[in-house]
Protein backbone atom coordinates (compact mmCIF):
# COMPACT_ATOMS: atom_id res chain seq x y z
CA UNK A 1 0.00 0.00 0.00
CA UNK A 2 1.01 2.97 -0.89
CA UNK A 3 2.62 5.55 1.78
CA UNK A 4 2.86 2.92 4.17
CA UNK A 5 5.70 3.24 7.04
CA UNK A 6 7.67 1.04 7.77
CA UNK A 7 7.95 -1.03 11.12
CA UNK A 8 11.32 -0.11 12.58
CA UNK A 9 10.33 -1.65 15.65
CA UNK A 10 10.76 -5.62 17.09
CA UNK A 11 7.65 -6.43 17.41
CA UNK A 12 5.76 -9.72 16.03
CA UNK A 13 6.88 -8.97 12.51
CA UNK A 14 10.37 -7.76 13.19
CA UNK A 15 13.31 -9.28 11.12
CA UNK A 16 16.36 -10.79 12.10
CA UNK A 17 18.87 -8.06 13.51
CA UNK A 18 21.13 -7.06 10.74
CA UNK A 19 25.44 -7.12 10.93
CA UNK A 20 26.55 -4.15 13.39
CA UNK A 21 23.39 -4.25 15.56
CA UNK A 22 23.93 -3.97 19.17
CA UNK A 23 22.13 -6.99 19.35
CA UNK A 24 24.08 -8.52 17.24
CA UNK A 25 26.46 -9.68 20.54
CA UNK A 26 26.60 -13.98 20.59
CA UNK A 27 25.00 -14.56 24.16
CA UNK A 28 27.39 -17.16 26.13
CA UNK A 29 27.12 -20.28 25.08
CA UNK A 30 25.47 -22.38 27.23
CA UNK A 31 25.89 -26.45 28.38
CA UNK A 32 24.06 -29.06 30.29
CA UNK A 33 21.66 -27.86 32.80
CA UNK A 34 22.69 -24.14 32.04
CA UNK A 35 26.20 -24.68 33.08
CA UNK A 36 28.58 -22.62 31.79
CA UNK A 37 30.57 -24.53 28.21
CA UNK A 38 33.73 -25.03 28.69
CA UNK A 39 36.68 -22.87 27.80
CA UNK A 40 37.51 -22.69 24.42
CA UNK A 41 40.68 -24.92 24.18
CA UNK A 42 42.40 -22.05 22.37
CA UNK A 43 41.89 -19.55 25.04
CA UNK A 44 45.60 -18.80 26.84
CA UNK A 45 46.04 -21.36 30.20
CA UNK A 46 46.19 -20.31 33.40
CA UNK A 47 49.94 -19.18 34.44
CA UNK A 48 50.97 -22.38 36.85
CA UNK A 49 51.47 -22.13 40.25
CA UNK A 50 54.91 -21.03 41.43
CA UNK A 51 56.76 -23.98 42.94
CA UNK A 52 58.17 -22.88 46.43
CA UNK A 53 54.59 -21.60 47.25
CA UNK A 54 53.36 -25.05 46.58
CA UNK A 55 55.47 -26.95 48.81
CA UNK A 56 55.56 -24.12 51.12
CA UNK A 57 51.67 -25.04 51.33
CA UNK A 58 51.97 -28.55 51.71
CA UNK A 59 54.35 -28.68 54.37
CA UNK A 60 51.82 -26.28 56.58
CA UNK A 61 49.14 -28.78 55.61
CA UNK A 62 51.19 -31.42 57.06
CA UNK A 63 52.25 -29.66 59.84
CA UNK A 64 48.89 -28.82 60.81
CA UNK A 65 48.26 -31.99 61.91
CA UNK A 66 51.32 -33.10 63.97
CA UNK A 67 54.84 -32.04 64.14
CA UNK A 68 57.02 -33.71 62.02
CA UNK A 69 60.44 -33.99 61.21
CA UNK A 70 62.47 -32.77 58.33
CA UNK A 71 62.51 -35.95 56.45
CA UNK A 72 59.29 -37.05 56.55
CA UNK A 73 58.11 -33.16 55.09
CA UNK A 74 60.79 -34.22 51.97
CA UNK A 75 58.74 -37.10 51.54
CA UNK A 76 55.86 -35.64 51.38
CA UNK A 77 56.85 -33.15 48.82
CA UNK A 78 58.82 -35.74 46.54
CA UNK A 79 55.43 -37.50 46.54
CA UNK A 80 53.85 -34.46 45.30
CA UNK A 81 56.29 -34.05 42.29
CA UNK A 82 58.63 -30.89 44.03
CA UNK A 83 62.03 -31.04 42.84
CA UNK A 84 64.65 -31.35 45.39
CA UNK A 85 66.38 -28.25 44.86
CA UNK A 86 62.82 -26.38 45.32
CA UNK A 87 62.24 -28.28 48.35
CA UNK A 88 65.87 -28.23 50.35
CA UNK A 89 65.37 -24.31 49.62
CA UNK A 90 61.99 -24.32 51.52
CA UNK A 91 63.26 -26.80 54.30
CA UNK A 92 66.54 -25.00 54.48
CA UNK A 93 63.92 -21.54 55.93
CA UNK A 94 61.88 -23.53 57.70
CA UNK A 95 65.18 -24.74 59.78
CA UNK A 96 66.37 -21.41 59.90
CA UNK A 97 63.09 -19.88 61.56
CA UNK A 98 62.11 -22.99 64.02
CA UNK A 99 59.20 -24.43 62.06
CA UNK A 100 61.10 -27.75 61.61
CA UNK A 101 63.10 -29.01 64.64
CA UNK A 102 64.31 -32.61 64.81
CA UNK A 103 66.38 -32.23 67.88
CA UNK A 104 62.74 -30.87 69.44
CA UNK A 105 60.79 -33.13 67.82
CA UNK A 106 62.65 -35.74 69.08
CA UNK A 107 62.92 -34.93 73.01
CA UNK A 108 58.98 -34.50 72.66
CA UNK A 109 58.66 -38.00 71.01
CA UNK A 110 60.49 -39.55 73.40
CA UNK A 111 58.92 -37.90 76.33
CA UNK A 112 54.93 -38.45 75.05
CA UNK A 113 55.83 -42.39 73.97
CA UNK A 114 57.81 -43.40 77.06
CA UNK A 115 55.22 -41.24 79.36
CA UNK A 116 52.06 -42.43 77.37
CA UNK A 117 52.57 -45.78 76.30
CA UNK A 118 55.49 -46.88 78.35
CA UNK A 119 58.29 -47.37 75.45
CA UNK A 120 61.77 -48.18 76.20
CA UNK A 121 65.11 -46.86 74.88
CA UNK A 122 65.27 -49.51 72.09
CA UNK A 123 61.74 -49.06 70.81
CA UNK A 124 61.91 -45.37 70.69
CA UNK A 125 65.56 -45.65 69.07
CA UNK A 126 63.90 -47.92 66.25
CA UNK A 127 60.78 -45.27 65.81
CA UNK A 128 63.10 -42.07 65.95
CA UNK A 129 64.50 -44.12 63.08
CA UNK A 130 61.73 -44.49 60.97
CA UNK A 131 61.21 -40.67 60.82
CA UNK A 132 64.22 -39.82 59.60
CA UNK A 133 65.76 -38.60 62.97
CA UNK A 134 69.59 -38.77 62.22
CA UNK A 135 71.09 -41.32 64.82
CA UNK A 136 73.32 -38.66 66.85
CA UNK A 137 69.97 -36.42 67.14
CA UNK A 138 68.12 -39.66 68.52
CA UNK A 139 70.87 -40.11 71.18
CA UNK A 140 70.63 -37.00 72.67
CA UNK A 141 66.61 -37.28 72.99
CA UNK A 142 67.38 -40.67 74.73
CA UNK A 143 69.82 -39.79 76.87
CA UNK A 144 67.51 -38.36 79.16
CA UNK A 145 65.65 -41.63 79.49
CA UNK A 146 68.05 -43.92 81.99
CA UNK A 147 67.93 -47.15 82.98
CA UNK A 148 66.72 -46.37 86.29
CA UNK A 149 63.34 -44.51 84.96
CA UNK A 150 63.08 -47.22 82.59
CA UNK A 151 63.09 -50.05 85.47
CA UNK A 152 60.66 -48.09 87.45
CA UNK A 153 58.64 -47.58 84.25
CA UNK A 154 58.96 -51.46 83.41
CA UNK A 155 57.63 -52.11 86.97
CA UNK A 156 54.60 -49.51 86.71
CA UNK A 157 53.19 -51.28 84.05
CA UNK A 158 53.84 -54.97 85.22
CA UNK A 159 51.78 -54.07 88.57
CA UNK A 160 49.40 -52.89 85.93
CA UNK A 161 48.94 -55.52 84.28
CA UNK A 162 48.61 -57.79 87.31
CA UNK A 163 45.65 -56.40 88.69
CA UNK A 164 43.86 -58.13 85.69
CA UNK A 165 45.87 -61.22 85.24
CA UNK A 166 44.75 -64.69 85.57
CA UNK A 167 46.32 -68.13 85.05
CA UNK A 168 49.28 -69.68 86.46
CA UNK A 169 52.18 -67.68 87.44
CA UNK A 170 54.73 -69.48 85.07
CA UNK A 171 52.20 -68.19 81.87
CA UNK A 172 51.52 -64.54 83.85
CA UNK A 173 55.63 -64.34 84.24
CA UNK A 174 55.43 -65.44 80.34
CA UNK A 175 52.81 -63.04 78.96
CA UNK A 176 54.51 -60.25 81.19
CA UNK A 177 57.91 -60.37 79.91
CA UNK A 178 56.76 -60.98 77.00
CA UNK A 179 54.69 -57.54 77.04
CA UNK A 180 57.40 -55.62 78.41
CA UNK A 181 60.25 -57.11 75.21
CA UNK A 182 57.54 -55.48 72.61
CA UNK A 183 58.08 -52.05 74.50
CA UNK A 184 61.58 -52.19 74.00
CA UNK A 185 62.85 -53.47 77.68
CA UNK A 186 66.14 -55.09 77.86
CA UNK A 187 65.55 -58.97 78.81
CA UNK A 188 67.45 -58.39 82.11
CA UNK A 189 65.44 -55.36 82.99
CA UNK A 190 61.75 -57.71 81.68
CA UNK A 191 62.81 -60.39 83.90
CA UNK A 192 63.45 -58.95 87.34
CA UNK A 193 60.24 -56.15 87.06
CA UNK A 194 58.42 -59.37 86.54
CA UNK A 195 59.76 -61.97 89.48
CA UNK A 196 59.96 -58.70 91.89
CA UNK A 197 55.82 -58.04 90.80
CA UNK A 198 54.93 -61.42 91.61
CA UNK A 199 57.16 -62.04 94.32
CA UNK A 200 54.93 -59.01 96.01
CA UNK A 201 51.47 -60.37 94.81
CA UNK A 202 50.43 -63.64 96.56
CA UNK A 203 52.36 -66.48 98.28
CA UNK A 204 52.20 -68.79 95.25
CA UNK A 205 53.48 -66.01 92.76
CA UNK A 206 56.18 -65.50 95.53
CA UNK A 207 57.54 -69.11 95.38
CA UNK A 208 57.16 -69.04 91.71
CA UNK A 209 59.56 -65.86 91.38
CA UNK A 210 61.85 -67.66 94.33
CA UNK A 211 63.07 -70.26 91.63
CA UNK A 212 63.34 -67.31 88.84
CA UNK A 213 67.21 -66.93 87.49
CA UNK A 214 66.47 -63.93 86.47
CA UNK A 215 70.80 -63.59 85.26
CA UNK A 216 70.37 -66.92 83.47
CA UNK A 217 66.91 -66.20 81.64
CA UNK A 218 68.21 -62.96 80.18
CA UNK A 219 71.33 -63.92 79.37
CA UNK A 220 69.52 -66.71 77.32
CA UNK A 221 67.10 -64.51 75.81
CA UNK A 222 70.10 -61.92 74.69
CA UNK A 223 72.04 -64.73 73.01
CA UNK A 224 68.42 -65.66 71.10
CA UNK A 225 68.00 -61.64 70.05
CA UNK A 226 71.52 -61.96 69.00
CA UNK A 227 70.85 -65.13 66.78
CA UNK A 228 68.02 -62.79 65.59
CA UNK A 229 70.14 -60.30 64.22
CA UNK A 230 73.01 -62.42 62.77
């Protein structure tokens, strides 16, 4: 028809929005459940993470849980792929400012273990061991731990462990020593906390621990720990 205007606007008969229109602009393209697509593969990467600050973080996150000593934090970053140079560098500072302390770490161990679960010398030697403690480090932790605490400690936990025993005093004496060699105790020291425990529990234990060698058993049982070892 003639002199008709022309719809400029979007309404029902509008056409599709021509090149250079501002709605023109792609909306983001969308994927499952309205999630966001994922980046286009030839969009730059992220810059990666710088090294130091990653083990940095890891060793807090294992220190957050326990202390722990200088060898076991190496492992822990080896297993996470940290070079060794990046990780003696981070150690190295945490030495310098206290964060890692073997020689403190160590006096603690041995002070919690032999305290809370009655551990001797030997045992705590061997577990020191296992965390990388180096062996002159370990000795001076120990050295505060003498064979007269550990007696009294080996007799502490025979009484006990008498207060619930039953049986016959030759498989008590047994179970006992037995009990204190997987703590660490030397035989000798095992032996006489046992026969001087049941000597003071009952008449029968008394003549039981009256025929006890005590001398003779350990020196058996070190010559069978030696054969152990050979």
């Amino acid at each position: 028809m003639a002199g008709r205007r022309a719809r400029t606007g979007r309404g029902w008969d509008a056409g599709p929005p021509r090149a250079g229109d501002a709605t023109d602009t792609p909306a983001p393209r969308r994927g499952r459940r309205g999630r966001a697509a994922e980046p286009d593969p030839g969009e730059a990467p992220a810059p990666p993470r710088d090294e130091a600050e990653l083990a940095r973080e890891i060793c807090l996150r294992q220190l957050s849980t326990r202390p722990r000593t200088r060898a076991e934090l190496a492992g822990a970053l080896a297993r996470r792929g940290i070079s060794e140079e990046t990780a003696e560098r981070v150690l190295d500072r945490y030495d310098e400012v206290g964060i890692v302390d073997d020689a403190a770490f160590a006096r603690a161990w041995v002070s919690s273990r032999h305290n809370g679960r009655g551990l001797a010398r030997r045992a705590l030697a061997n577990e020191l061991r296992q965390k990388g403690v180096d062996g002159e480090v370990a000795g001076a932790a120990l050295d505060g731990l003498d064979e007269e605490t550990e007696a009294e400690t080996a007799r502490a936990l025979v009484d006990r462990k008498l207060r619930t025993a039953r049986g016959e005093p030759d498989a008590v004496f047994r179970r006992l020593v037995g009990m204190l060699a997987r703590k660490g105790y030397p035989a000798g020291v095992a032996i006489g906390a046992v026969k001087d425990a049941l000597a003071a529990q009952s008449a029968e234990a008394a003549e039981f621990a009256e025929h006890i060698d005590a001398d003779a058993l350990a020196d058996a049982e070190n010559d069978l720990d030696a054969r152990r070892h050979d």
